[in-house]
PDB file of N, CA and C in Angstrom:
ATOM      1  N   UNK A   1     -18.269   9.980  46.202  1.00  0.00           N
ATOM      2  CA  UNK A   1     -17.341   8.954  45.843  1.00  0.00           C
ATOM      3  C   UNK A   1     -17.219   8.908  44.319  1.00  0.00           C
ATOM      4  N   UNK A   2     -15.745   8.652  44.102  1.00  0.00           N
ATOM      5  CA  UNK A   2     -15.817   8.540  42.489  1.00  0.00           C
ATOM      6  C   UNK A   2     -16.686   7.174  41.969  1.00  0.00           C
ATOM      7  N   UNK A   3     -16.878   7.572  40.489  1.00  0.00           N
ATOM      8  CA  UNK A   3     -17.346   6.475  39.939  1.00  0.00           C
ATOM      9  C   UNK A   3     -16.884   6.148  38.785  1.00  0.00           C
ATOM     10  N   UNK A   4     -17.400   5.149  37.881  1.00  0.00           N
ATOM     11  CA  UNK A   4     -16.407   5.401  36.987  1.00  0.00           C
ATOM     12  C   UNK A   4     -15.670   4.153  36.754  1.00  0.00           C
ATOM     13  N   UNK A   5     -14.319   4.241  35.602  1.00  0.00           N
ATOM     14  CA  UNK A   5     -13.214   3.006  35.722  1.00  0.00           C
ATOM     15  C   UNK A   5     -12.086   3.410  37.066  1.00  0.00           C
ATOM     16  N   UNK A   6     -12.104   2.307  37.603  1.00  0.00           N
ATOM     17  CA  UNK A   6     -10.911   2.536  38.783  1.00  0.00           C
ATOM     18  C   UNK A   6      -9.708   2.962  38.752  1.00  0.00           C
ATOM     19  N   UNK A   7      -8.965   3.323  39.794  1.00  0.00           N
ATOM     20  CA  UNK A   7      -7.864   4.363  39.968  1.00  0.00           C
ATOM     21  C   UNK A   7      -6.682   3.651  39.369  1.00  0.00           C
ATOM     22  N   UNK A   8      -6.006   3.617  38.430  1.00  0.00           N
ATOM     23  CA  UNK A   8      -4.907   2.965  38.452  1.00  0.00           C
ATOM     24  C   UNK A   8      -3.349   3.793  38.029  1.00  0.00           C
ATOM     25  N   UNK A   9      -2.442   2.755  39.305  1.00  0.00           N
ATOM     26  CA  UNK A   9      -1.462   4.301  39.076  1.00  0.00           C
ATOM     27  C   UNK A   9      -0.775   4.400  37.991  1.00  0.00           C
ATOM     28  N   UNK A  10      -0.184   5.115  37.667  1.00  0.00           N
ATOM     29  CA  UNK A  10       0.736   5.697  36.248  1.00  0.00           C
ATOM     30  C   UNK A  10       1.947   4.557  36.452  1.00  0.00           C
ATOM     31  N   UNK A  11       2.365   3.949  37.128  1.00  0.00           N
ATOM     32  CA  UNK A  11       3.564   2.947  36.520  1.00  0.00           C
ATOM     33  C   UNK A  11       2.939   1.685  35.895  1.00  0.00           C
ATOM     34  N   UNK A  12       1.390   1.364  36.877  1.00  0.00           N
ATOM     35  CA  UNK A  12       0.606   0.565  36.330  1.00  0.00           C
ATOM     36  C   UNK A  12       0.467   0.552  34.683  1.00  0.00           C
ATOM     37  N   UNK A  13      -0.004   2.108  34.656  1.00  0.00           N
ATOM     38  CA  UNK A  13      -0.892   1.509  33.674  1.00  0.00           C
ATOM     39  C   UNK A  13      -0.183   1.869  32.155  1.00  0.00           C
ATOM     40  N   UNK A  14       1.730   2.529  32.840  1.00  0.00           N
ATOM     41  CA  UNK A  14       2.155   2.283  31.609  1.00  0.00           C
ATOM     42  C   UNK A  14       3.069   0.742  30.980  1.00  0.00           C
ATOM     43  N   UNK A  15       2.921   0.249  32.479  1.00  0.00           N
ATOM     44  CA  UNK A  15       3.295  -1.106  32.063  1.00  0.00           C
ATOM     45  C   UNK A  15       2.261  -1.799  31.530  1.00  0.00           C
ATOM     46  N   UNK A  16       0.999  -1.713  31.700  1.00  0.00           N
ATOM     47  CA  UNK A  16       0.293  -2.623  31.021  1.00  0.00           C
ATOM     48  C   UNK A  16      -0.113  -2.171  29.827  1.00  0.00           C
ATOM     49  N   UNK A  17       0.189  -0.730  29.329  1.00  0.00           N
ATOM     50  CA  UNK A  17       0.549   0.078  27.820  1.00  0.00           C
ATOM     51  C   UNK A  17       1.133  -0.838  27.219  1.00  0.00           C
ATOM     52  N   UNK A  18       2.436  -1.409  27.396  1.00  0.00           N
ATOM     53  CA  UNK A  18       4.003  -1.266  27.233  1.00  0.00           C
ATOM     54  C   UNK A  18       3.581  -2.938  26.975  1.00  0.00           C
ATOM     55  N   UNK A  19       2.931  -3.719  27.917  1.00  0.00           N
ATOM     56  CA  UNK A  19       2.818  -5.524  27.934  1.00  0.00           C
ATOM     57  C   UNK A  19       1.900  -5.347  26.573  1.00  0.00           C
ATOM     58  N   UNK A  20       1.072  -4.598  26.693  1.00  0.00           N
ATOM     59  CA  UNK A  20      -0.277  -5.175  25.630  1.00  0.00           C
ATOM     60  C   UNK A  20      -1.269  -5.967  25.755  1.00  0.00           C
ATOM     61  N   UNK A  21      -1.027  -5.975  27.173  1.00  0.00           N
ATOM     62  CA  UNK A  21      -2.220  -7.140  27.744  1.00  0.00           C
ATOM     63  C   UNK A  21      -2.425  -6.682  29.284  1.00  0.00           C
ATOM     64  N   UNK A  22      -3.756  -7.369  29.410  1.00  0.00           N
ATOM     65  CA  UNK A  22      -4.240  -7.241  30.639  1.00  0.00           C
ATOM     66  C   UNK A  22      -3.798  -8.389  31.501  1.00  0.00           C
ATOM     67  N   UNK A  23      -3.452  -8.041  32.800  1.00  0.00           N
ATOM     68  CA  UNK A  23      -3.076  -9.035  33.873  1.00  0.00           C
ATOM     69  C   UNK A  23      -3.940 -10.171  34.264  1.00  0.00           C
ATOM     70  N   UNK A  24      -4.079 -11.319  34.979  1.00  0.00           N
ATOM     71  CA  UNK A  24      -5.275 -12.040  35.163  1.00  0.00           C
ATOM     72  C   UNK A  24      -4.171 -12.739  36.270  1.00  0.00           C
ATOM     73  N   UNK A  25      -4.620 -12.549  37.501  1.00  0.00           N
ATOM     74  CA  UNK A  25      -3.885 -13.428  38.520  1.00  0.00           C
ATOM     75  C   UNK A  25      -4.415 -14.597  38.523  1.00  0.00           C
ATOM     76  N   UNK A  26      -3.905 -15.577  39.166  1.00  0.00           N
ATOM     77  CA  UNK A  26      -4.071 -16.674  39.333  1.00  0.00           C
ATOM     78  C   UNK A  26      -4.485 -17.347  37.487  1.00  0.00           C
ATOM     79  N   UNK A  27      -4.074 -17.098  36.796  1.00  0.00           N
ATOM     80  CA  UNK A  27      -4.722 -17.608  35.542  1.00  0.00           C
ATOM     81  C   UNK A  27      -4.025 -19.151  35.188  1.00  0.00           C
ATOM     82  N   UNK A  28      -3.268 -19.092  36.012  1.00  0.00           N
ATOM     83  CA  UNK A  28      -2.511 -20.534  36.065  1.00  0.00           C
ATOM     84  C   UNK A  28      -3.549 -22.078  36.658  1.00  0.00           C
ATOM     85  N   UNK A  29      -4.324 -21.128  37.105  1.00  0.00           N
ATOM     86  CA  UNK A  29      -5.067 -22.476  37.695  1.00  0.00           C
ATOM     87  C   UNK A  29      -6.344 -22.271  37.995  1.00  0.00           C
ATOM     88  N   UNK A  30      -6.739 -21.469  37.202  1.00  0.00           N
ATOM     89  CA  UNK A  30      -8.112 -20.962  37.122  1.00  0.00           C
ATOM     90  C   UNK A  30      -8.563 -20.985  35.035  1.00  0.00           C
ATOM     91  N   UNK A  31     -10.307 -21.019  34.874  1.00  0.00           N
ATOM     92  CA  UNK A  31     -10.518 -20.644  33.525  1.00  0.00           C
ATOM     93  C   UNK A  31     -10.138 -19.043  33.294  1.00  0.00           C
ATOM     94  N   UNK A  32     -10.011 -19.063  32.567  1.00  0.00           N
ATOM     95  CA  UNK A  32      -9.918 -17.241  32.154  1.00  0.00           C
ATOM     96  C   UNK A  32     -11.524 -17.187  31.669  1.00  0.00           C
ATOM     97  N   UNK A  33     -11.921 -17.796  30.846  1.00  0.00           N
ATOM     98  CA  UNK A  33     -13.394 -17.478  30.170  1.00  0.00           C
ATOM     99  C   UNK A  33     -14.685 -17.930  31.472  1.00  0.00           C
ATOM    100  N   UNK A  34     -14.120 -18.114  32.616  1.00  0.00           N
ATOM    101  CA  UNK A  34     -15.410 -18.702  33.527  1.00  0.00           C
ATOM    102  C   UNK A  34     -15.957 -17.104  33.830  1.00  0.00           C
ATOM    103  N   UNK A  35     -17.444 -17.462  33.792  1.00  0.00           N
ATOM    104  CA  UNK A  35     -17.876 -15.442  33.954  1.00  0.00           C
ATOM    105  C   UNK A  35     -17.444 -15.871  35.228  1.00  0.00           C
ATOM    106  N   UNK A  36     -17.173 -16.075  36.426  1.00  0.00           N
ATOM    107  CA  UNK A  36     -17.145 -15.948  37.524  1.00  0.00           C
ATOM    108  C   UNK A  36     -15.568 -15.483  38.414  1.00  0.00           C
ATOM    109  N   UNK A  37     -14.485 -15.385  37.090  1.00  0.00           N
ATOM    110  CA  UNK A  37     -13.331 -15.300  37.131  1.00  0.00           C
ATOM    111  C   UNK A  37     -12.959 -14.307  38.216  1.00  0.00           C
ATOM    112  N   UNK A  38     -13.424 -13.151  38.047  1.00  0.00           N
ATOM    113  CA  UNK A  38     -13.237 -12.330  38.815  1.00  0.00           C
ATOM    114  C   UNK A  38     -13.042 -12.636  39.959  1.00  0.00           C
ATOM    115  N   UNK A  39     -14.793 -12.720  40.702  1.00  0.00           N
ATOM    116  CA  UNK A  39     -15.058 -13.147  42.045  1.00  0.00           C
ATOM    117  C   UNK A  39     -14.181 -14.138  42.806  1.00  0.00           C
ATOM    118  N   UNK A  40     -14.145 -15.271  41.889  1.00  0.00           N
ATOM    119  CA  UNK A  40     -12.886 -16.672  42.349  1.00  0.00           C
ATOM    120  C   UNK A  40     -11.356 -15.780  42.680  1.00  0.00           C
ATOM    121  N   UNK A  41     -10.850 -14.837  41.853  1.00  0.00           N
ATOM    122  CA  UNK A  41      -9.644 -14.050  41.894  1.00  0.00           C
ATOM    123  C   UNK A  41      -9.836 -13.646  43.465  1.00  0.00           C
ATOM    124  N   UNK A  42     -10.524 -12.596  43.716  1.00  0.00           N
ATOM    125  CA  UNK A  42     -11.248 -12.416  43.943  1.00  0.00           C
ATOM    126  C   UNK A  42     -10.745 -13.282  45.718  1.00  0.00           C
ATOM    127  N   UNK A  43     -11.318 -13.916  45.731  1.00  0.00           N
ATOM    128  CA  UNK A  43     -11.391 -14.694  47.045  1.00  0.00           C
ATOM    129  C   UNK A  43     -10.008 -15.388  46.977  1.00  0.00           C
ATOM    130  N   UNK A  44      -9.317 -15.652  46.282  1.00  0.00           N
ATOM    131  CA  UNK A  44      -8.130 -16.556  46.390  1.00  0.00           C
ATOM    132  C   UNK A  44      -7.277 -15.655  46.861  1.00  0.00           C
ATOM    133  N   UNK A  45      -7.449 -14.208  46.471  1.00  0.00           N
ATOM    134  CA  UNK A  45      -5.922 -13.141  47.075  1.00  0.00           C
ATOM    135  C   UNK A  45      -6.703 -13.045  48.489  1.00  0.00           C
ATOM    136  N   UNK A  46      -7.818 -12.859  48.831  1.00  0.00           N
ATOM    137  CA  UNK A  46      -8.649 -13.059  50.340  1.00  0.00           C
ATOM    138  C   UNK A  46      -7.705 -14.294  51.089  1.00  0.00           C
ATOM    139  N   UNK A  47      -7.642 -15.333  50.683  1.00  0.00           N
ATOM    140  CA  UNK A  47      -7.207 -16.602  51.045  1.00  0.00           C
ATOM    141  C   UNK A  47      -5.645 -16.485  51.225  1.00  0.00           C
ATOM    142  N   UNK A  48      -4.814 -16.088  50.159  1.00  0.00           N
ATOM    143  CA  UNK A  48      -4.000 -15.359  50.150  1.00  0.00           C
ATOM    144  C   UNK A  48      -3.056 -14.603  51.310  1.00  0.00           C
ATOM    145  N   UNK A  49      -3.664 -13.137  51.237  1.00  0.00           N
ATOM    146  CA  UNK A  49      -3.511 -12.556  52.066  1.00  0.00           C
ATOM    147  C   UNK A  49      -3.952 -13.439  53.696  1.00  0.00           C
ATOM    148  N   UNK A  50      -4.691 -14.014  54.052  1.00  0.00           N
ATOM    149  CA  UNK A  50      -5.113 -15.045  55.352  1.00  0.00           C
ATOM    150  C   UNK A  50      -3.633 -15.801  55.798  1.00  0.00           C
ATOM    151  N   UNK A  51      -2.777 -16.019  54.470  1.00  0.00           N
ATOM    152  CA  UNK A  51      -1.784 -17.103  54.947  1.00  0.00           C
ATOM    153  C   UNK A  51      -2.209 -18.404  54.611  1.00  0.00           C
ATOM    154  N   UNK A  52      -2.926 -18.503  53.728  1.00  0.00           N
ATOM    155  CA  UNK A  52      -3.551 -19.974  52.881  1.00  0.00           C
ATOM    156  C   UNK A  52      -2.593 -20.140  51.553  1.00  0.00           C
ATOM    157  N   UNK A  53      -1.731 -20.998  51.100  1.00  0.00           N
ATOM    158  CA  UNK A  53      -0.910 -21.436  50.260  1.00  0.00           C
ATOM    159  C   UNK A  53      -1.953 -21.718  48.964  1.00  0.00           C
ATOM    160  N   UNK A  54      -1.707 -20.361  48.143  1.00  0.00           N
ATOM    161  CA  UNK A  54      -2.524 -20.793  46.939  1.00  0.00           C
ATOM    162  C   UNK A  54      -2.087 -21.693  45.950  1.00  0.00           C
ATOM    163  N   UNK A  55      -3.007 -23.222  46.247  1.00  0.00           N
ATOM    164  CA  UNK A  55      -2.242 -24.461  45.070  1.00  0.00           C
ATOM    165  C   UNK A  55      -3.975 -24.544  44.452  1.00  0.00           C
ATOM    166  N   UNK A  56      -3.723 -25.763  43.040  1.00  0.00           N
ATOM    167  CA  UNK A  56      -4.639 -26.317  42.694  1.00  0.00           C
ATOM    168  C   UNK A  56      -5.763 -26.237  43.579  1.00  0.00           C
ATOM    169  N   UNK A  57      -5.725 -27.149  44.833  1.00  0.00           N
ATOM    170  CA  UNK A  57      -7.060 -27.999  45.117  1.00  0.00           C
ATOM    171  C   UNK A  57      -7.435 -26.470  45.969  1.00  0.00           C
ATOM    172  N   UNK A  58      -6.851 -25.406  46.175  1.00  0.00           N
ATOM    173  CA  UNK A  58      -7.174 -24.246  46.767  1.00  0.00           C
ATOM    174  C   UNK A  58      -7.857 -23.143  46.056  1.00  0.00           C
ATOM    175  N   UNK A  59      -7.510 -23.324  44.298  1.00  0.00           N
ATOM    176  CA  UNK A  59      -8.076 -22.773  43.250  1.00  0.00           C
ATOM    177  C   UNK A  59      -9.434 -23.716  43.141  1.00  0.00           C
ATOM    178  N   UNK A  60      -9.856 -25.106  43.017  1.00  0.00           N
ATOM    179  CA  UNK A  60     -11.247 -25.552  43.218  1.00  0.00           C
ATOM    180  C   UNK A  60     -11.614 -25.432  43.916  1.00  0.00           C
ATOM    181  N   UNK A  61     -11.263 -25.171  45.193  1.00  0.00           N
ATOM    182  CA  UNK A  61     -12.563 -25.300  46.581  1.00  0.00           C
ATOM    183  C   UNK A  61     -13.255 -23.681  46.046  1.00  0.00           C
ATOM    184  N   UNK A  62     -12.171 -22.814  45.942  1.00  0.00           N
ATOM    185  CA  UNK A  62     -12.447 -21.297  45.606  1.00  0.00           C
ATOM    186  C   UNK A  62     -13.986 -21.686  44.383  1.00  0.00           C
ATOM    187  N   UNK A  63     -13.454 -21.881  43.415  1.00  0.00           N
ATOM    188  CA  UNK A  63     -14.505 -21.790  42.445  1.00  0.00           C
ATOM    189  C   UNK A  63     -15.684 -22.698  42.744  1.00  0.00           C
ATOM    190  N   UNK A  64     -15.661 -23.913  43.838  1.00  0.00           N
ATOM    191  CA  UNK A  64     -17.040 -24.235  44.150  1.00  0.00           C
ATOM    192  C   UNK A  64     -17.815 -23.441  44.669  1.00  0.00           C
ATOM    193  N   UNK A  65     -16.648 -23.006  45.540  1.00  0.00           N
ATOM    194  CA  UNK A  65     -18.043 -21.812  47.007  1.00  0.00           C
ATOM    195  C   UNK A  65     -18.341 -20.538  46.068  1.00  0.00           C
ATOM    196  N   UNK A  66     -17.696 -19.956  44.912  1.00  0.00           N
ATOM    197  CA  UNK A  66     -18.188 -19.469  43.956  1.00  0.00           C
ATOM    198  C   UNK A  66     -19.446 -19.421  43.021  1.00  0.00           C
ATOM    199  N   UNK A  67     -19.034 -20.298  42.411  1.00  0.00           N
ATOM    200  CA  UNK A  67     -20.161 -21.053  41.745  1.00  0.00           C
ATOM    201  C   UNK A  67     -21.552 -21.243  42.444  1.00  0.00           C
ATOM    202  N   UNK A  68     -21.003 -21.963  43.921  1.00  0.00           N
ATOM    203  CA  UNK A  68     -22.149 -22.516  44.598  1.00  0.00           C
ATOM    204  C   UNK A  68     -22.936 -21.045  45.195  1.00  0.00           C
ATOM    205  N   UNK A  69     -22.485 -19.714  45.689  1.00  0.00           N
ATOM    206  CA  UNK A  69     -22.889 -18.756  46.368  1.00  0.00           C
ATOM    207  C   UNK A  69     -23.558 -17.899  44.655  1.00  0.00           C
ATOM    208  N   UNK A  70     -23.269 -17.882  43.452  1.00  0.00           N
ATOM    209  CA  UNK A  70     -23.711 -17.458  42.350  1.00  0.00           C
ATOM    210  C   UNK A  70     -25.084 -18.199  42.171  1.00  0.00           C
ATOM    211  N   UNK A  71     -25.255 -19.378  41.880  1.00  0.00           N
ATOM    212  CA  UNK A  71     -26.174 -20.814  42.039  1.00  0.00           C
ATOM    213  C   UNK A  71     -27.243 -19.802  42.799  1.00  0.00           C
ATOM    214  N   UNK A  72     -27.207 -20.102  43.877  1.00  0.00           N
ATOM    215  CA  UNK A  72     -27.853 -19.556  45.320  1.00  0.00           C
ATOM    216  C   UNK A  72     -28.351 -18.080  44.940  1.00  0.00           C
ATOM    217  N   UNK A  73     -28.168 -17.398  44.161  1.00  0.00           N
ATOM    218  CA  UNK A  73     -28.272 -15.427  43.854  1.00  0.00           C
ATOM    219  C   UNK A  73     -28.965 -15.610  43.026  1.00  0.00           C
ATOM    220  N   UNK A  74     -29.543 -16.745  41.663  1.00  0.00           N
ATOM    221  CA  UNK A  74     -30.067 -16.443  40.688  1.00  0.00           C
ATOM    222  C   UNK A  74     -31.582 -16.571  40.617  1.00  0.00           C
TER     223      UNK A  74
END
């Protein structure tokens, strides 16, 4: 299996050449600086994809069970 930085395709990654910035979904209703950003992303396109209407109080429940399952690992 490869390893490494991940596959990204050529329209990708000359649009994000071309923006000058990196993408961050959900950044509308999420921290950008929370280390946990990812993971919360992360589960909300999970939620997402399910057919769950990603609003606010759908971006906090995300980052509790986050937080709370990180909490729980350390």
């Amino acid at each position: 299996m490869a390893q490494g930085k991940p596959y990204i395709p050529e329209h990708e990654r000359r649009s994000r050449e071309r923006d000058g910035k990196i993408r961050l979904p959900y950044r509308h209703l999420l921290d950008v600086d929370d280390p946990h950003y990812y993971a919360i992303s992360v589960h909300l396109e999970k939620m997402r994809r399910a057919g769950i209407q990603i609003d606010q109080a759908a971006a906090d429940s995300a980052t509790k069970l986050i937080h709370w399952e990180a909490e729980r690992h350390e």
